[in-house]
Protein backbone atom coordinates (compact mmCIF):
# COMPACT_ATOMS: atom_id res chain seq x y z
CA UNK A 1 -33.50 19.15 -19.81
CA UNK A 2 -30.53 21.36 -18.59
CA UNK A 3 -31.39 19.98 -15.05
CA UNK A 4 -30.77 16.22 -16.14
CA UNK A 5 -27.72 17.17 -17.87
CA UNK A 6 -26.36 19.13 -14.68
CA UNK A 7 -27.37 15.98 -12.40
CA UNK A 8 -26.14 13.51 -14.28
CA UNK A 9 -22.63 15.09 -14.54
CA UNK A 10 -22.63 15.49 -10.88
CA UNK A 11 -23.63 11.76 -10.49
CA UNK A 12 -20.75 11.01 -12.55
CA UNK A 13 -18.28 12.97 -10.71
CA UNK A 14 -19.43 11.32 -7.75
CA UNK A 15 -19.03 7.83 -8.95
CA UNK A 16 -15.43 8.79 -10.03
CA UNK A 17 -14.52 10.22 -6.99
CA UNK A 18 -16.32 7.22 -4.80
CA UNK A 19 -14.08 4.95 -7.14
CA UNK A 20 -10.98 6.90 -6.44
CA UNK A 21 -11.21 6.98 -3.26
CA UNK A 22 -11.78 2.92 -2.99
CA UNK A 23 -8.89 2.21 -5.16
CA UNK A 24 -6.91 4.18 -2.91
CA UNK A 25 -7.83 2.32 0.01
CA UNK A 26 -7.37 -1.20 -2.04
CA UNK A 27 -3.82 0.07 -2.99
CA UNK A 28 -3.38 1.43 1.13
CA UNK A 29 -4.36 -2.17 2.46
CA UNK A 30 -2.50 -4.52 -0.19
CA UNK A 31 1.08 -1.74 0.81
CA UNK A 32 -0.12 -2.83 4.35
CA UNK A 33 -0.87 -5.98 4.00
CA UNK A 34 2.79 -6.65 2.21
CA UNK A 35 4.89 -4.21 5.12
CA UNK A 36 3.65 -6.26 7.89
CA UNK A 37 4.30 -9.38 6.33
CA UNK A 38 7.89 -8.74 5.46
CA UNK A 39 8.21 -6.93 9.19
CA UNK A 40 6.93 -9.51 10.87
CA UNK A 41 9.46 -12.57 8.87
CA UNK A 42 12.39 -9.76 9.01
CA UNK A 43 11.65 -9.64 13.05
CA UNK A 44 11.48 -13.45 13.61
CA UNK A 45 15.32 -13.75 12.85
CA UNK A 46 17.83 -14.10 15.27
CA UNK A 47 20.66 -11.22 15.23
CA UNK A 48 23.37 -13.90 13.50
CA UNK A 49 20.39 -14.29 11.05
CA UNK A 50 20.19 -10.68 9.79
CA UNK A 51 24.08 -9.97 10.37
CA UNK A 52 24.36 -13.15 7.77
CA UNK A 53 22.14 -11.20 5.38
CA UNK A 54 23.73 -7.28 5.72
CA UNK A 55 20.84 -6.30 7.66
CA UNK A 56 20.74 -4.44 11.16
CA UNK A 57 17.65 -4.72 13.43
CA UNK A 58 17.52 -1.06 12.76
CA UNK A 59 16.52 -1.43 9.45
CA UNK A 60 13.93 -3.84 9.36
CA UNK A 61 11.59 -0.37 9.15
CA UNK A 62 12.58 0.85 6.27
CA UNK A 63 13.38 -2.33 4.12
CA UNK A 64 9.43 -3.07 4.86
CA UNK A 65 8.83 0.25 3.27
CA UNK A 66 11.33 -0.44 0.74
CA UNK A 67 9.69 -3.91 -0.28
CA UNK A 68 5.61 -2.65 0.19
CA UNK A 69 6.25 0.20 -1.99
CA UNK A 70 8.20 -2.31 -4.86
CA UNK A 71 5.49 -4.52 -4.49
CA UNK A 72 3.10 -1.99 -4.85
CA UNK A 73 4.64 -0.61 -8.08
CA UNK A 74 5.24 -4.05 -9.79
CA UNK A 75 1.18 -4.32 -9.76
């Protein structure tokens, strides 16, 4: 009986961490999916475009970042 017990806890633990570990890679794809999108739109403007809107082509980077790891958060 003490042998079930033992296996079934393990079985358990390894469910957990199988789930863990495919959340994690949800969450990692959706961030993705959200940075490239607002890269990619940030990138299509023209220089007047972003100088009309306070950004610099510098910062397209980090405002991706920025706006993945809101979006992210707000789920």
């Amino acid at each position: 009986m003490a042998f079930i017990n033992a296996a079934g806890k393990r079985d358990g633990a390894l469910a957990r961490l199988l789930q863990t570990t495919l959340d994690a890679l949800r969450e990692r794809r959706a961030y993705n999916a959200v940075y490239r999108q607002t890269w990619r739109e940030l990138s299509a403007l023209s220089e007047r475009e972003l100088a009309d809107l306070g950004i610099a082509r510098s910062e397209i980077g980090a405002l991706s970042q920025d706006a993945a790891a809101r979006a992210l958060h707000r789920r």
